[in-house]
C-alpha atoms as a PDB file:
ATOM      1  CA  UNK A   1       6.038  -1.967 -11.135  1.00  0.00           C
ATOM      2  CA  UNK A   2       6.577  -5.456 -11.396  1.00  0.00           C
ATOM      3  CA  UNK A   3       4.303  -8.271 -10.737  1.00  0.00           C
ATOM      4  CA  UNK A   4       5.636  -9.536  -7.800  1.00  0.00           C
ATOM      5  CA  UNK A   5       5.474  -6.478  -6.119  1.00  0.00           C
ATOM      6  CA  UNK A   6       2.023  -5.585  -7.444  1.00  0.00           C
ATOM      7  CA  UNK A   7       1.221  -8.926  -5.266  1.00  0.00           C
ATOM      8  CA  UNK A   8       3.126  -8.360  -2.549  1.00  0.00           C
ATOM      9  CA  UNK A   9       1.765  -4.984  -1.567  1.00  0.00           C
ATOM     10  CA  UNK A  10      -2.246  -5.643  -2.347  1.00  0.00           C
ATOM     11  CA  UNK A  11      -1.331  -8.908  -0.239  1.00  0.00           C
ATOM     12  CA  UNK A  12       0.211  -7.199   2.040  1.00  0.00           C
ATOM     13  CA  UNK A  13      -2.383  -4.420   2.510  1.00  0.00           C
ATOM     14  CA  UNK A  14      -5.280  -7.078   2.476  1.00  0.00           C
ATOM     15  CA  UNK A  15      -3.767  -9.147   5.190  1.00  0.00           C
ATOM     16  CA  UNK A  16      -3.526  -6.042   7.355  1.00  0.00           C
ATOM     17  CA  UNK A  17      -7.240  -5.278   6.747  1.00  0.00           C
ATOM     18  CA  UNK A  18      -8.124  -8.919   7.923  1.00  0.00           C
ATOM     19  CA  UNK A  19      -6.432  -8.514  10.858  1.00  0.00           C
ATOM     20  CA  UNK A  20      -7.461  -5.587  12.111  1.00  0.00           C
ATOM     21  CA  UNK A  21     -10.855  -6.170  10.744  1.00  0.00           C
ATOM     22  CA  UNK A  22     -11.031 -10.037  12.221  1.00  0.00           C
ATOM     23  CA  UNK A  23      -8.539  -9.830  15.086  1.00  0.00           C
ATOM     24  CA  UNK A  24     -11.055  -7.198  16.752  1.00  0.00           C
ATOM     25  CA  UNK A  25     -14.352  -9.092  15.990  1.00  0.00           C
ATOM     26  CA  UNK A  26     -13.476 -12.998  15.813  1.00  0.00           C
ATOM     27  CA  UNK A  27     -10.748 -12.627  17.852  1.00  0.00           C
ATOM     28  CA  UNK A  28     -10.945 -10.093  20.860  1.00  0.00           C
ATOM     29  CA  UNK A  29      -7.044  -8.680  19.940  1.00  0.00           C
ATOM     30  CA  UNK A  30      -7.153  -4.786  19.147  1.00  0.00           C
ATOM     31  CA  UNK A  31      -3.495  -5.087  18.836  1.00  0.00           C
ATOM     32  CA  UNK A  32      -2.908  -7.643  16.098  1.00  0.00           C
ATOM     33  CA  UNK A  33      -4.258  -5.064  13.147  1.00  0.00           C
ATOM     34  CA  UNK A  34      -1.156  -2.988  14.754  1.00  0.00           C
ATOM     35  CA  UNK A  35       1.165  -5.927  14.838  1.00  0.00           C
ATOM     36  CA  UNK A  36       0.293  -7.104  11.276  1.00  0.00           C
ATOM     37  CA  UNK A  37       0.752  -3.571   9.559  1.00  0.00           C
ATOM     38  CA  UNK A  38       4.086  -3.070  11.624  1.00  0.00           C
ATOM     39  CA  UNK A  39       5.439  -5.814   9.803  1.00  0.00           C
ATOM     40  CA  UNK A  40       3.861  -4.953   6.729  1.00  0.00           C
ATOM     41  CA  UNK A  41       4.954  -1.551   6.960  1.00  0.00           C
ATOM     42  CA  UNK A  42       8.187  -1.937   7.858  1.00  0.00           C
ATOM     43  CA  UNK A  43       8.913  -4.477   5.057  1.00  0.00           C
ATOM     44  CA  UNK A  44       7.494  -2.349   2.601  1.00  0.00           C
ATOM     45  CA  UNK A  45       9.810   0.661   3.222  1.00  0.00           C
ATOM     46  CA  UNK A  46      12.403  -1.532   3.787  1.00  0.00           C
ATOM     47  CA  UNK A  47      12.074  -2.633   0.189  1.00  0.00           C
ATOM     48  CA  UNK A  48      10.974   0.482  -1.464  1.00  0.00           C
ATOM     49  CA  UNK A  49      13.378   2.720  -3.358  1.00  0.00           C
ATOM     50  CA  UNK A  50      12.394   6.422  -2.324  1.00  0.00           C
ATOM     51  CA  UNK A  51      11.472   5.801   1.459  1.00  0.00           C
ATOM     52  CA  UNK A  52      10.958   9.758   1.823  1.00  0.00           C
ATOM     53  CA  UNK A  53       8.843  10.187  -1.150  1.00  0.00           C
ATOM     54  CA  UNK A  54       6.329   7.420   0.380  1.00  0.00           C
ATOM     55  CA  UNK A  55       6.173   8.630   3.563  1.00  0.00           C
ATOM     56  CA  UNK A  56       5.419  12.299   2.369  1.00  0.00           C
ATOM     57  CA  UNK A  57       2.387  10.199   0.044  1.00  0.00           C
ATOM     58  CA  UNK A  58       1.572   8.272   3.066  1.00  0.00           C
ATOM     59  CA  UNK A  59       1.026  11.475   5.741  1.00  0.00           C
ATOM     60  CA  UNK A  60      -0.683  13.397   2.871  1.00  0.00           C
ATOM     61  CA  UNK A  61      -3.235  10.320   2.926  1.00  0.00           C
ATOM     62  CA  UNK A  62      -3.252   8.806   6.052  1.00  0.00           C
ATOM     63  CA  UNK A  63      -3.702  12.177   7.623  1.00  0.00           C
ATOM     64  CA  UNK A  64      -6.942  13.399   6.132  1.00  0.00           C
ATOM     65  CA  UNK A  65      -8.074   9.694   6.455  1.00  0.00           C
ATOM     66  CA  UNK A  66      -8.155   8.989  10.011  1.00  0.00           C
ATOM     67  CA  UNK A  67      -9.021  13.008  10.469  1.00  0.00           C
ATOM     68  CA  UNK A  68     -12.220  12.594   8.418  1.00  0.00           C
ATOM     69  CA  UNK A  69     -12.917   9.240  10.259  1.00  0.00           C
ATOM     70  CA  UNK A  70     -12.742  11.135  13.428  1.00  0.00           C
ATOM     71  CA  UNK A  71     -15.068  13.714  12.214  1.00  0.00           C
ATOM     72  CA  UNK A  72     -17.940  11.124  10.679  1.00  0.00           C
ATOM     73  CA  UNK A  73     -17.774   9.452  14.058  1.00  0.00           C
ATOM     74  CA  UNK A  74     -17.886  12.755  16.323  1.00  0.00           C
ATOM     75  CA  UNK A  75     -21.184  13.809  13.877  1.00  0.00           C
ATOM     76  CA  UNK A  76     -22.584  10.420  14.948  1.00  0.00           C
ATOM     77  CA  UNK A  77     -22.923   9.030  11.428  1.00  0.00           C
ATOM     78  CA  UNK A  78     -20.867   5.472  12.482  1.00  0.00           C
ATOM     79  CA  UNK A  79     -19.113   4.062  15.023  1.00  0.00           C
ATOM     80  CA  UNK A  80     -16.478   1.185  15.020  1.00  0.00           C
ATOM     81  CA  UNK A  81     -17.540  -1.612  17.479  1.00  0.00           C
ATOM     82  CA  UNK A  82     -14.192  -1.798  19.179  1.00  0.00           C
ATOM     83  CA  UNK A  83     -12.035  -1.831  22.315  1.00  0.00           C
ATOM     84  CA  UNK A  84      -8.711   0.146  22.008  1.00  0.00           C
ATOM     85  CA  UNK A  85     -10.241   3.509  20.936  1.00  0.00           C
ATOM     86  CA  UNK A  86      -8.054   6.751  20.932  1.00  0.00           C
ATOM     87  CA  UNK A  87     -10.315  10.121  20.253  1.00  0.00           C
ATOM     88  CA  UNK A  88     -13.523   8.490  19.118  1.00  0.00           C
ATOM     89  CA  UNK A  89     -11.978   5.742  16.553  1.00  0.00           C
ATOM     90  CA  UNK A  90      -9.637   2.396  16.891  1.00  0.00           C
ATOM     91  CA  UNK A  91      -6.068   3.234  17.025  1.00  0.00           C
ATOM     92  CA  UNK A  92      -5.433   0.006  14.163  1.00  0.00           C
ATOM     93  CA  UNK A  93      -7.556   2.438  12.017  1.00  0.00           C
ATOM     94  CA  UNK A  94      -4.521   4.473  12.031  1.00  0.00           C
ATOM     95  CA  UNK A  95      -2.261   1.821  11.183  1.00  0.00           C
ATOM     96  CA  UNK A  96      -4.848   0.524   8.397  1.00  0.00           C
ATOM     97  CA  UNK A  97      -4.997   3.866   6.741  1.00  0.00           C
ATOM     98  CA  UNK A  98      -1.465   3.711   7.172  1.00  0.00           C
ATOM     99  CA  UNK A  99      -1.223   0.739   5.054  1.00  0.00           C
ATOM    100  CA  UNK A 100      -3.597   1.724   2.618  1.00  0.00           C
ATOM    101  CA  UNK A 101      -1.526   4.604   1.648  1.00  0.00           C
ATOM    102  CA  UNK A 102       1.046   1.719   0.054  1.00  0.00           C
ATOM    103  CA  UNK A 103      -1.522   1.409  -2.896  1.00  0.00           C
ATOM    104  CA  UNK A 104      -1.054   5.169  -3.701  1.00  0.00           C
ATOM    105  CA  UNK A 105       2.742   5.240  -3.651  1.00  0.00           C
ATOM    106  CA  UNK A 106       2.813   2.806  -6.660  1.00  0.00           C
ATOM    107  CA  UNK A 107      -0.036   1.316  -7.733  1.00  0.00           C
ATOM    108  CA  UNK A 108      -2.702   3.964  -7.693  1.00  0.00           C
ATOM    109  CA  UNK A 109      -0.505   5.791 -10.159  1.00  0.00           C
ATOM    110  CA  UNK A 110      -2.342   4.121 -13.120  1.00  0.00           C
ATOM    111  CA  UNK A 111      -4.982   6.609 -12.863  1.00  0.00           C
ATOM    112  CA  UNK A 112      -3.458   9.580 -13.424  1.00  0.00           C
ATOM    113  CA  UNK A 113      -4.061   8.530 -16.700  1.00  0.00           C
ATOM    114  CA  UNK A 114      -7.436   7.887 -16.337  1.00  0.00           C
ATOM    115  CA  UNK A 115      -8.974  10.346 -14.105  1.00  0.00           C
ATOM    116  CA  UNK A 116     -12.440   9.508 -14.762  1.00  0.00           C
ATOM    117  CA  UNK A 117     -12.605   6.157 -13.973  1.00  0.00           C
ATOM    118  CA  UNK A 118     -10.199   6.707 -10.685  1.00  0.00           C
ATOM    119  CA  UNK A 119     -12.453   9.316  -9.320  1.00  0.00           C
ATOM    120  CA  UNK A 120     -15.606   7.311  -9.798  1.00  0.00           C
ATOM    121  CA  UNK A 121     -14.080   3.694  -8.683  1.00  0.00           C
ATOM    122  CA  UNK A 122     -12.847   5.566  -5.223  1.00  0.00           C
ATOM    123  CA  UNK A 123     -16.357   7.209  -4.780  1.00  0.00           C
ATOM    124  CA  UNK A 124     -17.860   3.669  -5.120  1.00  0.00           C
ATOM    125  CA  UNK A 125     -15.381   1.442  -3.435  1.00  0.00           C
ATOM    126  CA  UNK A 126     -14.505   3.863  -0.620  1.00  0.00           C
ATOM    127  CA  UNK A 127     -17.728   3.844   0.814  1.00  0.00           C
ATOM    128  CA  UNK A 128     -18.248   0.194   0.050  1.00  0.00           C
ATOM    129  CA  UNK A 129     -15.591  -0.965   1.807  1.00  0.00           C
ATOM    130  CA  UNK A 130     -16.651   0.229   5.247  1.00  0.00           C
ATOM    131  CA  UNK A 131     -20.185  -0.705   4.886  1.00  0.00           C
ATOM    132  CA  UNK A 132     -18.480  -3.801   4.654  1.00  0.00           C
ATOM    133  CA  UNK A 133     -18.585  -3.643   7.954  1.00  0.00           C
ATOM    134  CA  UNK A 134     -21.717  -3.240   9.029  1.00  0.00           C
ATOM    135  CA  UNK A 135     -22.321  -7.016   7.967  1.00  0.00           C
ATOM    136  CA  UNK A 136     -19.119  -8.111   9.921  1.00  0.00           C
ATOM    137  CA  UNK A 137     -20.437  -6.357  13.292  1.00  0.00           C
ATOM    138  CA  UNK A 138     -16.848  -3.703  13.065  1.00  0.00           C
ATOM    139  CA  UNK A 139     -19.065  -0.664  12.244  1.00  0.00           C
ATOM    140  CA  UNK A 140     -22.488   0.409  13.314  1.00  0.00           C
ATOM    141  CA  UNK A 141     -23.928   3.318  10.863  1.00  0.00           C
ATOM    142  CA  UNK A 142     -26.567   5.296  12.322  1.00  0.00           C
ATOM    143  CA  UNK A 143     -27.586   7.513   9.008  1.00  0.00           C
ATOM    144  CA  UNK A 144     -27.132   5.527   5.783  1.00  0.00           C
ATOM    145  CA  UNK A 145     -28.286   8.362   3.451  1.00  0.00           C
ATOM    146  CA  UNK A 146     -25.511  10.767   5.377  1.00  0.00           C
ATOM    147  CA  UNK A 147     -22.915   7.964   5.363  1.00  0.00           C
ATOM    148  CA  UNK A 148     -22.971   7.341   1.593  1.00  0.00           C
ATOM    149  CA  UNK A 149     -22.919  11.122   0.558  1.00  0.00           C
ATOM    150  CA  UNK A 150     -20.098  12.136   3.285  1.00  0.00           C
ATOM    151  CA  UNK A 151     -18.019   8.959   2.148  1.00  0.00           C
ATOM    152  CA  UNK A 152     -18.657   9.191  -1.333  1.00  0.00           C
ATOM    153  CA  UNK A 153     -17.859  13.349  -1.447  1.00  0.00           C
ATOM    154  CA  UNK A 154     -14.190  12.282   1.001  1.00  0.00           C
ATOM    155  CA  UNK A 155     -13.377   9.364  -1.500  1.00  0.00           C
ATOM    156  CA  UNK A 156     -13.819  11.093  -4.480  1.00  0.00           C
ATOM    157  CA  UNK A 157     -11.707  14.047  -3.014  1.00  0.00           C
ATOM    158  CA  UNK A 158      -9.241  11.581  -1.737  1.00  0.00           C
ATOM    159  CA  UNK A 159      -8.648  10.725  -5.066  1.00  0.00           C
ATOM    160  CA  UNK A 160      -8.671  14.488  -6.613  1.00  0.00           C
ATOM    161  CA  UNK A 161      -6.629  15.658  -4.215  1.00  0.00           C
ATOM    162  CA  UNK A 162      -4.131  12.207  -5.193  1.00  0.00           C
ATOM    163  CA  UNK A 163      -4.080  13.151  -9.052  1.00  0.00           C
ATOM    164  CA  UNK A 164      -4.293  16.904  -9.407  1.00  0.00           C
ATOM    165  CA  UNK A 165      -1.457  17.302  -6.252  1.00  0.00           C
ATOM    166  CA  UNK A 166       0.038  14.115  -4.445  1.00  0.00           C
ATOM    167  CA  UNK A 167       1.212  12.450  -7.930  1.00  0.00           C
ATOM    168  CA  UNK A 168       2.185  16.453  -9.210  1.00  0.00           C
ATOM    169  CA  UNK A 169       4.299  17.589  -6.141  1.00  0.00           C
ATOM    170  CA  UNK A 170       5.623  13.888  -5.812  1.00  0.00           C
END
């Protein structure tokens, strides 16, 4: 992967966090999270060169993303501060897990060669990135003890289930 594109698509991914992050809480606009990854979206498979191996990588993490989201906020464990909810979670949380999955179609790939370290970074900066958002106001977490084993135990299997069958079947 080149450099530029390397860039591009952590850019890319980090600009759609911001705005669905900051449009919701500094700025009242549910909709420009969704907006912002449209565009990022749709440039990125517009420039990628297997468009159907990405979006089989993206539904096989997206999916179980937003489903285990749903399920932490049906036990009660957090709940996003937020106005356009479908279910029990944003619909931009979608969209963001729908960008995120852009990391695993190229760049994630590194650790298939170093399992370890993969496994461990996604159990610590899984978790850590939502309780990012406690601070900003975007997430409330009722049972911190509960919220760091359930997220830690989903992002480390995240990342099993990435190495041992995305990156094998893909």
């Amino acid at each position: 992967m080149s450099k530029t594109k390397l860039f591009l698509t952590l850019t890319g991914y980090q600009i759609t966090w911001l705005a669905c992050i900051f449009g919701e809480i500094k700025l009242n606009l549910s909709f420009l999270g969704i907006f912002v990854a449209t565009i990022y979206l749709s440039t990125y498979l517009y420039f990628i060169d297997n468009r159907k191996r990405f979006v089989k990588i993206s539904l096989l993490i997206s999916l179980p993303g937003y489903l285990f989201d749903t399920l932490i906020v049906h036990l009660s464990i957090y709940e996003f501060n937020t106005s356009l909810i479908l279910g029990n979670i944003p619909v931009w949380m979608f969209f963001l897990w729908l960008s995120f999955s852009t990391l695993f179609d190229e760049i994630l790939k590194i650790f298939k060669n170093y399992k370890i370290i993969g496994i461990l970074l996604s159990g610590i900066l899984g978790p850590m990135t939502y309780y990012i958002g406690k601070p900003i106001g975007i997430i409330s977490i009722y049972n911190e003890p509960l919220f760091f084993i359930f997220m830690s135990s989903f992002w480390i299997f995240l990342m099993i289930y990435y190495l041992e069958f995305i990156l094998k079947k893909n």
